[in-house]
N, C-alpha and C. Protein backbone atom coordinates (compact mmCIF):
# COMPACT_ATOMS: atom_id res chain seq x y z
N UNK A 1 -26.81 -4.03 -23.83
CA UNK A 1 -26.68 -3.72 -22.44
C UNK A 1 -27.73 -2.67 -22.07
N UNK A 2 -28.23 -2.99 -20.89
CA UNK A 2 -29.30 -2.28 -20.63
C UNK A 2 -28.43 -0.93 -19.38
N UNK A 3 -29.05 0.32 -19.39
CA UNK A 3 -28.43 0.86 -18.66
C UNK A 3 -28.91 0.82 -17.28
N UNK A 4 -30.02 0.18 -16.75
CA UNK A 4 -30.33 -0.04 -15.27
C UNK A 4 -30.04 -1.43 -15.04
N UNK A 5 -29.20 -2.44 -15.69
CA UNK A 5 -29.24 -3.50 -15.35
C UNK A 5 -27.60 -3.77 -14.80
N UNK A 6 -27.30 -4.12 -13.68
CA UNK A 6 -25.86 -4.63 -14.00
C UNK A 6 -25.33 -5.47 -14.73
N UNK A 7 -24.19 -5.61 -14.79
CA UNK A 7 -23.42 -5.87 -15.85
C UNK A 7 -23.03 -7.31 -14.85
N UNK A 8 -22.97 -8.29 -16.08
CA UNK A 8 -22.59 -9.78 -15.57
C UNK A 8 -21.65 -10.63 -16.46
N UNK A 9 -20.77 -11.35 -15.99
CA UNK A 9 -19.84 -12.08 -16.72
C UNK A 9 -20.92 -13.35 -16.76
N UNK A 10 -21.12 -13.83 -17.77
CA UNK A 10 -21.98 -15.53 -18.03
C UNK A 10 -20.86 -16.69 -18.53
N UNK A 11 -21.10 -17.47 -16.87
CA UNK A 11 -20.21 -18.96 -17.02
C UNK A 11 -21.54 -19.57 -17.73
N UNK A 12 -20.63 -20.90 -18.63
CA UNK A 12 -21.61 -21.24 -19.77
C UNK A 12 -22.76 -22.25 -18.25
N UNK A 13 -22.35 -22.59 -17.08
CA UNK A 13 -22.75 -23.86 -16.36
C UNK A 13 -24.27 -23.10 -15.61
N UNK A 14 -24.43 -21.43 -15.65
CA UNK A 14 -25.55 -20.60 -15.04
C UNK A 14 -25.65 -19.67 -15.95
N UNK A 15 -25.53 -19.53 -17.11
CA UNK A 15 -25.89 -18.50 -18.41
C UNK A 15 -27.40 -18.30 -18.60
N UNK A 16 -27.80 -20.05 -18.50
CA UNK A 16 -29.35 -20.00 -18.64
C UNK A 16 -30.44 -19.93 -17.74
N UNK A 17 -29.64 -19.53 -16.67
CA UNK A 17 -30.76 -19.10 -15.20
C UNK A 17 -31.24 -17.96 -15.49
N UNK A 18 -30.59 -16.93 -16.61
CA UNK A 18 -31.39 -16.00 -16.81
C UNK A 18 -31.01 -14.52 -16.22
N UNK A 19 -31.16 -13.43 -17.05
CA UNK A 19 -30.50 -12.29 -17.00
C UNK A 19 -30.40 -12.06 -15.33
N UNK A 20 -29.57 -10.91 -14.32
CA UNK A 20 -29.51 -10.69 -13.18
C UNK A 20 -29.38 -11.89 -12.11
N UNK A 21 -28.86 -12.87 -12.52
CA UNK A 21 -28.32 -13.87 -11.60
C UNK A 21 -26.89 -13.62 -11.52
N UNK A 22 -26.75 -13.32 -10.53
CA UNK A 22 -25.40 -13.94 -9.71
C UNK A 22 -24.47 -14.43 -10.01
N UNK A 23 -23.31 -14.14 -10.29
CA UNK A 23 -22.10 -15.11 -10.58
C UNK A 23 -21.90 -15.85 -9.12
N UNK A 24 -21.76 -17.54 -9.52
CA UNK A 24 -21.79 -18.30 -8.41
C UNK A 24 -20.39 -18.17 -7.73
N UNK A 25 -18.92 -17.49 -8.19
CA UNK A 25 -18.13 -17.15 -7.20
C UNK A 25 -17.83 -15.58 -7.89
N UNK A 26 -17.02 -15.21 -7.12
CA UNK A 26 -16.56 -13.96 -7.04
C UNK A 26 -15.51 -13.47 -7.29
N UNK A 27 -15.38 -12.19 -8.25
CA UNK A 27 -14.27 -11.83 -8.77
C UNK A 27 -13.53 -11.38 -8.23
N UNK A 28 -12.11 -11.73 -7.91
CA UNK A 28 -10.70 -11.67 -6.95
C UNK A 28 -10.43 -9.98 -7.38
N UNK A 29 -10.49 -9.62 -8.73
CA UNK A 29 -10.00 -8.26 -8.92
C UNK A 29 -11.40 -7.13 -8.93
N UNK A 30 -12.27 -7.79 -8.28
CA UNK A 30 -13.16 -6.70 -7.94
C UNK A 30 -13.48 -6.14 -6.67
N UNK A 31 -13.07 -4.54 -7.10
CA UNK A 31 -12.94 -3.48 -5.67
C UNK A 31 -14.17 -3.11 -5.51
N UNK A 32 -14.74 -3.57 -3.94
CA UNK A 32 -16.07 -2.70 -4.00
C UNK A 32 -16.03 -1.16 -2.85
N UNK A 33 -15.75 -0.42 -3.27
CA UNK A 33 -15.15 1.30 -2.93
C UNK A 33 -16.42 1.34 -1.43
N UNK A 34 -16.04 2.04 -0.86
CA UNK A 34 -16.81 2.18 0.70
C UNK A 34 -17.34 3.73 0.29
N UNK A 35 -18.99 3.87 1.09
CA UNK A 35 -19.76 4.74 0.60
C UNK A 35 -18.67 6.19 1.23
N UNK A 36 -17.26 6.20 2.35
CA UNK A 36 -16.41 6.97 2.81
C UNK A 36 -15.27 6.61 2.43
N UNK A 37 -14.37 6.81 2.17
CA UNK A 37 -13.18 5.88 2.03
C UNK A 37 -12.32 6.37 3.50
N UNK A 38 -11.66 5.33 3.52
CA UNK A 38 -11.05 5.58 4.96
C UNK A 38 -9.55 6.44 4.42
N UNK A 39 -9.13 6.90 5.58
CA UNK A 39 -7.76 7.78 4.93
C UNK A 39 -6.73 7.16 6.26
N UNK A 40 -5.47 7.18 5.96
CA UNK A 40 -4.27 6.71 6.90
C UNK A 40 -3.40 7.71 6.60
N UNK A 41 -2.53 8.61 7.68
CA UNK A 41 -1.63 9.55 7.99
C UNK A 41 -0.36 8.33 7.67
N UNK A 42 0.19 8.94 7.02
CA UNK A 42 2.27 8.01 7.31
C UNK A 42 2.72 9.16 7.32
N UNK A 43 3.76 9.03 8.97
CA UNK A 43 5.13 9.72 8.53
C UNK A 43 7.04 8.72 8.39
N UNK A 44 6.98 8.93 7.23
CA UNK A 44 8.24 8.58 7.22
C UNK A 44 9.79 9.02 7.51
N UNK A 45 10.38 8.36 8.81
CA UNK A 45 11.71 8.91 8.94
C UNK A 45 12.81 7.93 9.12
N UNK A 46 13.77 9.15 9.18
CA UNK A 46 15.15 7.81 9.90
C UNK A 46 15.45 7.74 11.35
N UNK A 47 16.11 7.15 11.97
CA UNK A 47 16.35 6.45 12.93
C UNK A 47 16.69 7.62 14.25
N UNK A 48 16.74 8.99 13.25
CA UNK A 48 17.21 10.07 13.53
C UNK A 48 16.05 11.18 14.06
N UNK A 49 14.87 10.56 13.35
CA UNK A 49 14.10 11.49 13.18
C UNK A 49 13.79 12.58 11.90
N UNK A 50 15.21 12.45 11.12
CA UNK A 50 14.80 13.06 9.95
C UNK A 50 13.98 12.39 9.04
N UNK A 51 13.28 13.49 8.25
CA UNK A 51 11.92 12.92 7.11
C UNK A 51 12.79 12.31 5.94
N UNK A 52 11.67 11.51 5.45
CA UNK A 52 12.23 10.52 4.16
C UNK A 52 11.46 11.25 3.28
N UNK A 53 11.59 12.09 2.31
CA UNK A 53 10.94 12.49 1.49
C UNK A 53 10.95 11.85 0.20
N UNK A 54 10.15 12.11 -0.50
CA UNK A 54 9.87 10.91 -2.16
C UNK A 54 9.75 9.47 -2.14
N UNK A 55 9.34 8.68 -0.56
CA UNK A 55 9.57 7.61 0.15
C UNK A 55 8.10 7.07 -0.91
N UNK A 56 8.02 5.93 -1.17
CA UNK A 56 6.60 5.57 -1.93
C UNK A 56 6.18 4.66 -0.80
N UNK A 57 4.73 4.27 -0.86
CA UNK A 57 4.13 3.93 0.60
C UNK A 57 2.91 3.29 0.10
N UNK A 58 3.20 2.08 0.44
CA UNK A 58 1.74 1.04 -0.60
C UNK A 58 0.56 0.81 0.90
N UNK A 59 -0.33 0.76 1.20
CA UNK A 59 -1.01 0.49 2.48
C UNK A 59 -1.89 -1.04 1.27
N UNK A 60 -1.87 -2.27 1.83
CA UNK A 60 -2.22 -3.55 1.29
C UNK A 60 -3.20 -3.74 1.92
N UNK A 61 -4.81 -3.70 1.57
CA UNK A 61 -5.91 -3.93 2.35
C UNK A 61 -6.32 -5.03 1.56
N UNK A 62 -7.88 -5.76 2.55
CA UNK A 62 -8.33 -6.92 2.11
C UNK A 62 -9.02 -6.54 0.99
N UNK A 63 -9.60 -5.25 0.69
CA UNK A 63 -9.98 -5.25 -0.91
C UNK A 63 -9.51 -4.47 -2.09
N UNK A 64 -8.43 -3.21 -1.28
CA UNK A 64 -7.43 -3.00 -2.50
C UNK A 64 -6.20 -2.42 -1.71
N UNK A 65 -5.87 -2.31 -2.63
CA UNK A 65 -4.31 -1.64 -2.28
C UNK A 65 -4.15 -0.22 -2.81
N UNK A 66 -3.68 0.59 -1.86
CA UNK A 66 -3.55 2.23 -2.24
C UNK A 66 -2.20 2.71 -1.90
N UNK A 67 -1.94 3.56 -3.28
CA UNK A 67 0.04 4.39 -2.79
C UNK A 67 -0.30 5.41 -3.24
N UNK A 68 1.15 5.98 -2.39
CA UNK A 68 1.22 7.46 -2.59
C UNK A 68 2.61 7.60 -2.05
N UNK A 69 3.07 9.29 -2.71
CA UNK A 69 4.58 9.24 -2.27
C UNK A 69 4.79 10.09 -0.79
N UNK A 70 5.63 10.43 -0.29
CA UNK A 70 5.76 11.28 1.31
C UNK A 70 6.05 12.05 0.35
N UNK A 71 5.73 13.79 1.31
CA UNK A 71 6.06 15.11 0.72
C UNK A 71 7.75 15.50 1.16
N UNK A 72 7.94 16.65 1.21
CA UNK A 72 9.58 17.16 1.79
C UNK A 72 9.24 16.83 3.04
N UNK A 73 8.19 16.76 4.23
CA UNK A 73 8.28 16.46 5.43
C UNK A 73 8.09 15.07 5.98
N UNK A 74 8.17 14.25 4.33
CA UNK A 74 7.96 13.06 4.94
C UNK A 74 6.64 12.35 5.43
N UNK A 75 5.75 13.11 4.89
CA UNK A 75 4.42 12.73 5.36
C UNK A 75 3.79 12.25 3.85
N UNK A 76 2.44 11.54 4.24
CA UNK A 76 2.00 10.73 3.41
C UNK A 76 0.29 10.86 3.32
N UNK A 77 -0.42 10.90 2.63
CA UNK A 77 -1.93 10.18 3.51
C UNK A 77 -2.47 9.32 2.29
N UNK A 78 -2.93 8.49 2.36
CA UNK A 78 -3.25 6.98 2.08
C UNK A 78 -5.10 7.17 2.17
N UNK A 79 -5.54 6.99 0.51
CA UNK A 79 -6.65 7.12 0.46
C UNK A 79 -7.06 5.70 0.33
N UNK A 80 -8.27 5.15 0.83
CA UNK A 80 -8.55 3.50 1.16
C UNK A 80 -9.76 3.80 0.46
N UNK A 81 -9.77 3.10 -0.59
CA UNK A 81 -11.14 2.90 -1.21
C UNK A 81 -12.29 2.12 -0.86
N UNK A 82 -11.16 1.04 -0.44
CA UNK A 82 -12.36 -0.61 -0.59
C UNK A 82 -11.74 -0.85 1.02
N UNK A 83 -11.26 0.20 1.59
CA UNK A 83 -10.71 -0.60 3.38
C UNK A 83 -10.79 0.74 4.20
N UNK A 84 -10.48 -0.11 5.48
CA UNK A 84 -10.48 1.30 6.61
C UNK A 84 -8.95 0.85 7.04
N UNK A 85 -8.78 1.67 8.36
CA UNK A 85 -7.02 1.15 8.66
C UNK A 85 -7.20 0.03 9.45
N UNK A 86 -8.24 -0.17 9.75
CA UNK A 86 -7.93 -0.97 10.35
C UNK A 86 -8.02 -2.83 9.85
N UNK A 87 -8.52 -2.74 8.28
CA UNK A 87 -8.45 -4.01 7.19
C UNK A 87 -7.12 -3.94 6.54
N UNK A 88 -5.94 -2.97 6.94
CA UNK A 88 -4.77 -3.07 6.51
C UNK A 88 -4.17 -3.94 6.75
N UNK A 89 -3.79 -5.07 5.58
CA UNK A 89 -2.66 -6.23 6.38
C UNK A 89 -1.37 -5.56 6.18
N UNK A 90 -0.73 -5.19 5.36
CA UNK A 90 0.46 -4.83 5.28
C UNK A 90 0.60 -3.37 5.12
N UNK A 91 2.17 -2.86 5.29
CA UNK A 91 2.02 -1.25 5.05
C UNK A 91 3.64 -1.84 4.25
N UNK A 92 3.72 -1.33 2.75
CA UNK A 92 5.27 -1.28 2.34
C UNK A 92 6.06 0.19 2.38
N UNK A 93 6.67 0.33 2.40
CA UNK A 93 7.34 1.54 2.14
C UNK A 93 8.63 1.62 1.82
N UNK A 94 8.99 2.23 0.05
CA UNK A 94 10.36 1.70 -0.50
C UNK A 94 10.87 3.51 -0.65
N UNK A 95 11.73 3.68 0.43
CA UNK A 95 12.54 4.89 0.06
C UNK A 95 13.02 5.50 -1.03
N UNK A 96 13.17 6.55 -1.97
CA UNK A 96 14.19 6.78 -3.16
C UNK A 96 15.27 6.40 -3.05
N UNK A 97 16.54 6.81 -1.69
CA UNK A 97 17.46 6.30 -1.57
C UNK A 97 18.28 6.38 -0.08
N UNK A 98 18.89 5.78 0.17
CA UNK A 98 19.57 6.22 1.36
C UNK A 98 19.29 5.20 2.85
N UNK A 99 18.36 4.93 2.59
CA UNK A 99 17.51 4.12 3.48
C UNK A 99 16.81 2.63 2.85
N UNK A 100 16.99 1.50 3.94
CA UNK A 100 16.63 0.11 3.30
C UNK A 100 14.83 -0.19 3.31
N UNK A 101 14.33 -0.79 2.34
CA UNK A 101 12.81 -0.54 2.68
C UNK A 101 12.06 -1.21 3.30
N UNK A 102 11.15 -0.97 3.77
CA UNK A 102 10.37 -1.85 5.08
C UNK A 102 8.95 -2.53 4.33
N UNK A 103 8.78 -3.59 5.32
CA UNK A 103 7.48 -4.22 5.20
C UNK A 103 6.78 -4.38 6.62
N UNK A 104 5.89 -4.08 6.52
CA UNK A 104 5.10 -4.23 7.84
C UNK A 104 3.80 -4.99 7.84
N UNK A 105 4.16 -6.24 8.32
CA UNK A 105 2.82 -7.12 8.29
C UNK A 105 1.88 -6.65 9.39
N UNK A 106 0.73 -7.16 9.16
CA UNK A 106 -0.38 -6.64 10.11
C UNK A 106 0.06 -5.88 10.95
N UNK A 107 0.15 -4.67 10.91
CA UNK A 107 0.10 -2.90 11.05
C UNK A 107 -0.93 -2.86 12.24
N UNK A 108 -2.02 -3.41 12.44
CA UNK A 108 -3.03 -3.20 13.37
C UNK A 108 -2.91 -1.47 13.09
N UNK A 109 -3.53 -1.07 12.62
CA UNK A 109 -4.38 0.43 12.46
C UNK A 109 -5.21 0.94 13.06
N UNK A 110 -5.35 2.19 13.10
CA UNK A 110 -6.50 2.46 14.22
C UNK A 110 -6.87 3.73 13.53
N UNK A 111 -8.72 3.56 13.18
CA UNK A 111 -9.24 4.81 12.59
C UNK A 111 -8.54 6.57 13.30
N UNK A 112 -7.97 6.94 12.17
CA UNK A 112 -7.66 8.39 12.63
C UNK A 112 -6.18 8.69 13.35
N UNK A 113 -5.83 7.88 13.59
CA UNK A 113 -4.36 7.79 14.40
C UNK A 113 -3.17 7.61 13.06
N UNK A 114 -1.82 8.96 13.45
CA UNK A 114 -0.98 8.76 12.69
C UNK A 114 0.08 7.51 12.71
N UNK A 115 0.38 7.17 11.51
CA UNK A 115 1.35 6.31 11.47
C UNK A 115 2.85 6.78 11.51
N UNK A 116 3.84 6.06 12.42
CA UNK A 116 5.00 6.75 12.14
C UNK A 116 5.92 5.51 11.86
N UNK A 117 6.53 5.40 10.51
CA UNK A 117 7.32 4.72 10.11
C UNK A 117 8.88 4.86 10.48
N UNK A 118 9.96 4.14 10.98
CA UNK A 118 11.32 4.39 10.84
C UNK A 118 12.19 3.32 10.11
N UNK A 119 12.56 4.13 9.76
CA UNK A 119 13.43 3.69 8.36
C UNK A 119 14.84 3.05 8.55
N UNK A 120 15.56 1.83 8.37
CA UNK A 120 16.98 1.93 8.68
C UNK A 120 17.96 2.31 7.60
N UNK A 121 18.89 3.03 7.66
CA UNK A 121 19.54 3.68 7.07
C UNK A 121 20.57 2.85 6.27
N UNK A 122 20.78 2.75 5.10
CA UNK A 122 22.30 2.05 4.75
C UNK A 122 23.56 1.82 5.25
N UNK A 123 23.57 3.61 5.64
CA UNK A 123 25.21 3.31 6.18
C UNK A 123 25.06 2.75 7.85
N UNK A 124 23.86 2.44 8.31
CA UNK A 124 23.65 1.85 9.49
C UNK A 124 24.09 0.55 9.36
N UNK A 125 24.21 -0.40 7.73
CA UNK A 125 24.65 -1.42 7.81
C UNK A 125 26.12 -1.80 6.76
N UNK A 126 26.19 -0.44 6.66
CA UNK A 126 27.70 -0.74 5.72
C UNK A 126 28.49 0.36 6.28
N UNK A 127 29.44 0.22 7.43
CA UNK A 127 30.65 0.87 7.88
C UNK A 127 30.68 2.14 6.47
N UNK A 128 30.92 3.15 6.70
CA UNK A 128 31.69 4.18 6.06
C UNK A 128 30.53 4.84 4.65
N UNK A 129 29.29 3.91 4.64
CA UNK A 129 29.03 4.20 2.93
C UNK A 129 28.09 5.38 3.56
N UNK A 130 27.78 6.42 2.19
CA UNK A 130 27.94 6.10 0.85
C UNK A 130 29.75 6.07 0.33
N UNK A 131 30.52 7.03 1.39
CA UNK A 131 32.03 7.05 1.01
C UNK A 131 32.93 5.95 0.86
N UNK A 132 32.88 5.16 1.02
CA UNK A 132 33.63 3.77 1.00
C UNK A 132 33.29 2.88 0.29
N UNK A 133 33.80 2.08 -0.79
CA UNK A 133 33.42 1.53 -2.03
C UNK A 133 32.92 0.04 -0.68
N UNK A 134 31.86 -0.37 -1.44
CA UNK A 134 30.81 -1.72 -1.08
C UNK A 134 31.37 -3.10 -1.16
N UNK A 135 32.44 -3.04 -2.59
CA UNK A 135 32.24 -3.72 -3.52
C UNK A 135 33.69 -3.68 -4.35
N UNK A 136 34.88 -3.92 -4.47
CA UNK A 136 35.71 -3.71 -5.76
C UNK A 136 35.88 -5.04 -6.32
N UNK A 137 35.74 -5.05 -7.78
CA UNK A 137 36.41 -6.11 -8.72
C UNK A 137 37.81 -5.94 -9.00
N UNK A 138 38.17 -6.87 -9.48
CA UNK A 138 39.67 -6.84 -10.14
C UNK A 138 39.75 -7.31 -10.95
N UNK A 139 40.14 -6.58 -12.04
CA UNK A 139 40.23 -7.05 -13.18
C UNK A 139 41.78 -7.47 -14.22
């Protein structure tokens, strides 16, 4: 390997076209990082307004995907290597606990503008919980 040359995977069908040719398609798991990387604000809350803290927060772009967790205030920022916010198709965000987790398809993003996530709460969909059993067997 030469150290000014890039580095190439050789399909046996263009091996012999000769060093610095081109792979004729393109590798699905290759990130090509932006000379800035773009950054995205999340705040995560509940329905209440209170922060989701330890909330994990995937932002799904067209050339990679970046996470990170919310702090005690529920906030987040989302470093984009290979995207800006606005190549975000999806935004996930899976709470520690307490709250059900969201998916957000095409987010439409906008350079520099915070994101504010709301969260729905469990006991928003189970009468009485966490105090009230979900669930009893009988045995």
């Amino acid at each position: 390997m030469e150290i000014d040359q890039p580095l190439a995977y050789a399909f046996a069908s263009w091996a012999s076209a000769g060093p610095g040719t081109a792979a004729p398609v393109s590798d699905p798991a290759l990130c090509v990082p932006l000379a800035e990387p773009g950054r995205l604000s999340v705040r995560v809350q509940g329905a209440d307004g209170a922060a989701v803290p330890g909330a994990h927060v995937w932002a799904i772009g067209t050339g990679a995907t970046a996470q990170t967790m919310t702090g005690p205030d529920g906030e987040a920022e989302l470093i984009l290597a290979a995207d800006t916010p606005a190549t975000v198709k999806a935004l996930y965000v899976r709470p520690a606990g307490d709250y059900w987790p969201l998916r957000l398809d095409d987010p439409r993003l906008r350079n520099g503008a915070e994101m504010t996530v709301e969260l729905t709460a469990l006991s928003e969909t189970f009468e009485g919980f966490p105090e009230r059993e979900l669930l009893r067997f009988s045995g």
